[in-house]
N, C-alpha and C. Protein backbone atom coordinates (compact mmCIF):
# COMPACT_ATOMS: atom_id res chain seq x y z
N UNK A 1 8.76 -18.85 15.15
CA UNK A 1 8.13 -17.66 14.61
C UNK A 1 7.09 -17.17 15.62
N UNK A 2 6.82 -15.86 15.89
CA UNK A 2 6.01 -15.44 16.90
C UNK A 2 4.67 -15.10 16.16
N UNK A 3 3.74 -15.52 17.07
CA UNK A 3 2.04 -15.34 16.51
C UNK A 3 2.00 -14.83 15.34
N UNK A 4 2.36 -12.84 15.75
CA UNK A 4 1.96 -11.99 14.73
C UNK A 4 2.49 -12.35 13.36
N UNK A 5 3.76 -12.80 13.34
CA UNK A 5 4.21 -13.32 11.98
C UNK A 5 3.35 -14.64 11.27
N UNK A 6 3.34 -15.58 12.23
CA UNK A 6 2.17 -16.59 11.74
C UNK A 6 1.39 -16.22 11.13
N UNK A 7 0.57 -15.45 11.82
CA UNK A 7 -0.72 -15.24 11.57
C UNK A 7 -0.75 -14.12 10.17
N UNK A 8 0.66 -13.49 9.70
CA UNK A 8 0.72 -12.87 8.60
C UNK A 8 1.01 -13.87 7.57
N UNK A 9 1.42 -14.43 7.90
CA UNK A 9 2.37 -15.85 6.58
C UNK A 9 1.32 -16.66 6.31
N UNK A 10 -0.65 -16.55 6.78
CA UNK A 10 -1.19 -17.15 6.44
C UNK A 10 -1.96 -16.32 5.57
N UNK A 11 -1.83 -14.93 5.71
CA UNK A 11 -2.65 -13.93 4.75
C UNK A 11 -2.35 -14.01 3.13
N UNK A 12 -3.15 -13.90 1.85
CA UNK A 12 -2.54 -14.01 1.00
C UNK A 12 -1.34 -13.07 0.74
N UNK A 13 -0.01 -13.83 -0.16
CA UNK A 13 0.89 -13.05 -0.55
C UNK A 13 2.09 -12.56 0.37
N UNK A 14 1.64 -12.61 1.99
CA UNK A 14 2.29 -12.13 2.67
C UNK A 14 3.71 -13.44 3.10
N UNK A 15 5.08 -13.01 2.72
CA UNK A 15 5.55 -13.97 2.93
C UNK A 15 6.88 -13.44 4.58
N UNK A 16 7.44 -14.01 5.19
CA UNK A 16 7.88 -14.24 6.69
C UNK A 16 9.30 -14.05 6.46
N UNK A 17 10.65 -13.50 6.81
CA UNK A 17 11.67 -13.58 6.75
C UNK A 17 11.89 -13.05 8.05
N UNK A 18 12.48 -13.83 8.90
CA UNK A 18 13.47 -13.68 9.76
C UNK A 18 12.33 -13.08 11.07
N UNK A 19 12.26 -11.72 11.22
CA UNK A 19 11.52 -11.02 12.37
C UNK A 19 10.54 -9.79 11.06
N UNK A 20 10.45 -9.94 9.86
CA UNK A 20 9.54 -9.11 9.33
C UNK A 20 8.76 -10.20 8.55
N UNK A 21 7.84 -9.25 7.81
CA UNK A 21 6.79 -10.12 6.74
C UNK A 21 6.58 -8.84 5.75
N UNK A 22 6.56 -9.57 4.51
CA UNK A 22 6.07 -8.56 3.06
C UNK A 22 5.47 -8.85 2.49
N UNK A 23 4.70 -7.91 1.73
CA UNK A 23 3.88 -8.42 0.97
C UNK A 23 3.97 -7.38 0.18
N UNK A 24 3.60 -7.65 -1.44
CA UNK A 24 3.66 -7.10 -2.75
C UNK A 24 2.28 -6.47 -3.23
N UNK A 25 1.67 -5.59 -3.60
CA UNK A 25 0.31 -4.71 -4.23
C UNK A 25 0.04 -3.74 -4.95
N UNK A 26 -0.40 -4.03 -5.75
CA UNK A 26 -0.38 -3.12 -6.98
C UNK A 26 -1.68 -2.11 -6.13
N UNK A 27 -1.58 -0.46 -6.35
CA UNK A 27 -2.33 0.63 -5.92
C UNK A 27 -2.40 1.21 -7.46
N UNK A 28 -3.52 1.01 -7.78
CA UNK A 28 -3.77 1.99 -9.15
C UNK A 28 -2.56 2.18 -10.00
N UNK A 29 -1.87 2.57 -10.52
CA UNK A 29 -1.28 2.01 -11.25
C UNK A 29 0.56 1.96 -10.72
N UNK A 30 0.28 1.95 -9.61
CA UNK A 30 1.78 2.04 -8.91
C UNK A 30 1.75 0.79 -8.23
N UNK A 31 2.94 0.21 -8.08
CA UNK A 31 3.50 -1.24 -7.53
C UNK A 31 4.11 -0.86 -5.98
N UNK A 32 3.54 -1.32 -4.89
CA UNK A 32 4.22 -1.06 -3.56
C UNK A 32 4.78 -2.61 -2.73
N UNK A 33 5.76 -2.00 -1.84
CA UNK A 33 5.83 -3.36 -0.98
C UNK A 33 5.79 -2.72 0.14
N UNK A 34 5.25 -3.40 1.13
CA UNK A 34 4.75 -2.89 2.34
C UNK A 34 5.36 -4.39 3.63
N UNK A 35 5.85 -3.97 4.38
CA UNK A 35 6.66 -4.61 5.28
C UNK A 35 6.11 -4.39 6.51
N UNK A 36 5.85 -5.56 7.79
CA UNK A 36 5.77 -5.08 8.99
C UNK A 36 7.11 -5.70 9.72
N UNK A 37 7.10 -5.00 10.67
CA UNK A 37 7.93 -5.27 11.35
C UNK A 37 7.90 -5.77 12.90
N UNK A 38 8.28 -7.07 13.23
CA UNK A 38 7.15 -7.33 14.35
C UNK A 38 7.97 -6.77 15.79
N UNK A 39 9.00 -6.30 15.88
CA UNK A 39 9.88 -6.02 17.16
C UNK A 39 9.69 -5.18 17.35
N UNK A 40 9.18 -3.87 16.32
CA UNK A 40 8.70 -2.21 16.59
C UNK A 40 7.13 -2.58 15.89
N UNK A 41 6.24 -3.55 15.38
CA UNK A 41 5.20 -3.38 15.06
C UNK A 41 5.15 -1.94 14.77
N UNK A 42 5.40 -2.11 13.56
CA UNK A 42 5.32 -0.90 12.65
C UNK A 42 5.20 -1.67 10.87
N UNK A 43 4.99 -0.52 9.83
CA UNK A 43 4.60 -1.18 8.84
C UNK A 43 5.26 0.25 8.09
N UNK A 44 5.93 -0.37 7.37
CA UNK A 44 6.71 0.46 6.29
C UNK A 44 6.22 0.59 4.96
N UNK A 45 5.97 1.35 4.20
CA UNK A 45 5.55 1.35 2.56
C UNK A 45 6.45 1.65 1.78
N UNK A 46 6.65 1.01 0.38
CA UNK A 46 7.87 1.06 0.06
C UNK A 46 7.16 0.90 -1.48
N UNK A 47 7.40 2.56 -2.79
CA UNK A 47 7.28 2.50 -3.43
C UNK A 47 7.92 1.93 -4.71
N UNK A 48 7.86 0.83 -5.55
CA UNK A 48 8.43 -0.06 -6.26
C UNK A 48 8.06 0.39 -7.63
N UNK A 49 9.72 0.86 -8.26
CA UNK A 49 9.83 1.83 -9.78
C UNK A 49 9.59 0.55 -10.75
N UNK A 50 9.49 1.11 -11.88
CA UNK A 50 8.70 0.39 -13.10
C UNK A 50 10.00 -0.69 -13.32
N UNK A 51 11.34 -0.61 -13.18
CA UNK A 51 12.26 -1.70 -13.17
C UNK A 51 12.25 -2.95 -12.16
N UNK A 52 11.25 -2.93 -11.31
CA UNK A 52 10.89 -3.91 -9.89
C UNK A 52 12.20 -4.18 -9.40
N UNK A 53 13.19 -3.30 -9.53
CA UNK A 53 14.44 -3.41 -8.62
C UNK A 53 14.51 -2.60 -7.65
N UNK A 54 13.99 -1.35 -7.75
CA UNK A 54 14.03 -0.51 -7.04
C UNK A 54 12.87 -0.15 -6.54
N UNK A 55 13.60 0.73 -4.59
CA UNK A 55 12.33 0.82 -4.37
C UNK A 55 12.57 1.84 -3.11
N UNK A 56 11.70 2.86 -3.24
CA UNK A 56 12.11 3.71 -2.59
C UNK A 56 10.76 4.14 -1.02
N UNK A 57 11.19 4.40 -0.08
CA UNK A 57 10.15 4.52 1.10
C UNK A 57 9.36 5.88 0.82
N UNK A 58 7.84 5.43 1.29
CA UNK A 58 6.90 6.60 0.80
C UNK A 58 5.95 6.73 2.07
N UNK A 59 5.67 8.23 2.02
CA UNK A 59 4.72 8.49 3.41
C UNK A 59 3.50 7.48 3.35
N UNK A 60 2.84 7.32 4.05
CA UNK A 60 1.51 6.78 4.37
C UNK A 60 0.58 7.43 3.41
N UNK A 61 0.45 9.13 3.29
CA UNK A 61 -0.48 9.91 3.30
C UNK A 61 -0.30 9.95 1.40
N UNK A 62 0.57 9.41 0.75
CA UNK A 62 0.79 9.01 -0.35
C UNK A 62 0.68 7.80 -1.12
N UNK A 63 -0.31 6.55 -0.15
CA UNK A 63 -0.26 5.23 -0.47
C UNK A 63 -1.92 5.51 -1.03
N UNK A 64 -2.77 5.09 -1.90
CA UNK A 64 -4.14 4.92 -2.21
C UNK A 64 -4.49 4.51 -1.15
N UNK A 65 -5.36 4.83 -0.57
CA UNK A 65 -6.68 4.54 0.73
C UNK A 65 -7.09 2.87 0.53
N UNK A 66 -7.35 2.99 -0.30
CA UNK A 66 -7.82 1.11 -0.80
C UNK A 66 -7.25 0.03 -0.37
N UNK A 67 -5.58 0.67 -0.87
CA UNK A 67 -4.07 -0.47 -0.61
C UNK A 67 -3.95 -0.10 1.10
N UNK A 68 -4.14 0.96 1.80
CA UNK A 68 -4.35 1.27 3.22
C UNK A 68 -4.93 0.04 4.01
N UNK A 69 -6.40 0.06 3.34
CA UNK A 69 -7.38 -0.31 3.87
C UNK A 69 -7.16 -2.05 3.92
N UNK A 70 -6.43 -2.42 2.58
CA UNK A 70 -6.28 -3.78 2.41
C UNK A 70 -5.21 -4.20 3.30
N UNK A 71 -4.29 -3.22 3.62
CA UNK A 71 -3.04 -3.73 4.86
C UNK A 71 -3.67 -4.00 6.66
N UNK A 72 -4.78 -3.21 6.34
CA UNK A 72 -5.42 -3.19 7.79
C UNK A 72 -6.06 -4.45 8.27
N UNK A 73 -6.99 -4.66 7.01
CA UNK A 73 -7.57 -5.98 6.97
C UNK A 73 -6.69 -7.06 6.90
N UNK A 74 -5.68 -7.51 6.69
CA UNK A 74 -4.84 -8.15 6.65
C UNK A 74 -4.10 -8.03 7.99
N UNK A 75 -3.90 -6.99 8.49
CA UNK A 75 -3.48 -6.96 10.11
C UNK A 75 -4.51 -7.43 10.79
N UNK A 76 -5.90 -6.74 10.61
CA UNK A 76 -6.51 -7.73 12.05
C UNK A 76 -6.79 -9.37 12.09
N UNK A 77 -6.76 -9.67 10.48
CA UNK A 77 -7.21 -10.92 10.00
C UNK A 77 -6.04 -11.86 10.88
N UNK A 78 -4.51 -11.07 10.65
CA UNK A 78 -3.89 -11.82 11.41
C UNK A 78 -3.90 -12.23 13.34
N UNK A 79 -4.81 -11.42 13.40
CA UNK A 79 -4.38 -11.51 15.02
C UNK A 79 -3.89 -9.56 15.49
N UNK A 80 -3.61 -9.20 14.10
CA UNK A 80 -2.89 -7.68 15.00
C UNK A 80 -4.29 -6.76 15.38
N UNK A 81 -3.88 -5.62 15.83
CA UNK A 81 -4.44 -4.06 15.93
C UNK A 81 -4.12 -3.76 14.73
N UNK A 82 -5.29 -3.56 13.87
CA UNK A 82 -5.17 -2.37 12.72
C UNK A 82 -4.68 -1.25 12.98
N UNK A 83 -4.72 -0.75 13.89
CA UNK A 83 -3.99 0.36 14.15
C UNK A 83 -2.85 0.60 13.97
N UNK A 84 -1.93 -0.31 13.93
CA UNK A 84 -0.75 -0.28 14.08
C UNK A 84 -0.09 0.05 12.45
N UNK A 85 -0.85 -0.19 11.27
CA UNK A 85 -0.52 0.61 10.16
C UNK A 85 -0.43 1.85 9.96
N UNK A 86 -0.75 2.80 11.16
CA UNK A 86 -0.80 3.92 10.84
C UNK A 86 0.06 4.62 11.94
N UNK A 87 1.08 3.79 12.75
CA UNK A 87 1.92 3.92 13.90
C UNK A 87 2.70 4.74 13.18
N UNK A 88 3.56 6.19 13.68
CA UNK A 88 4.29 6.55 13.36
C UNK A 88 5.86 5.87 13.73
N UNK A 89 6.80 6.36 12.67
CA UNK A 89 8.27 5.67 13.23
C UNK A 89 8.85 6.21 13.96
């Protein structure tokens, strides 16, 4: 496993598959999963419908600031650039 993933798989919640890491967060009253990706270091948001089966991709500029802020901290905690949550694809 390479650093950046380590160093995510020790953050709470955040769990490691293969070359990404996810993690699950409730934003006010909406459920998201938010994914990085460590080969394009990029971070995907992914809005999760009231059936937790589904789940559909959502802009950045549509995620609560809070749940933002908590992915950032969780990136540098690991070792990353916060910055990189707000990398376009």
């Amino acid at each position: 496993m390479d650093d950046a993933l380590d160093g995510l798989a020790e953050q709470d919640g955040w769990q490691v598959e293969g070359f990404a890491a996810r993690v699950h967060y409730r934003g006010a009253d909406d459920y998201y999963s938010i994914e990085y990706y460590d080969p394009s270091e990029c971070v995907l948001y992914w809005k999760v419908k009231g059936d937790g089966e589904t789940a559909v991709p959502v802009g950045r500029g549509t995620v609560p600031t809070p749940l933002r802020e908590r992915v950032r901290q969780d990136l540098a905690d690991a070792g990353l650039d916060p910055a990189i949550e707000d990398r376009p694809l």
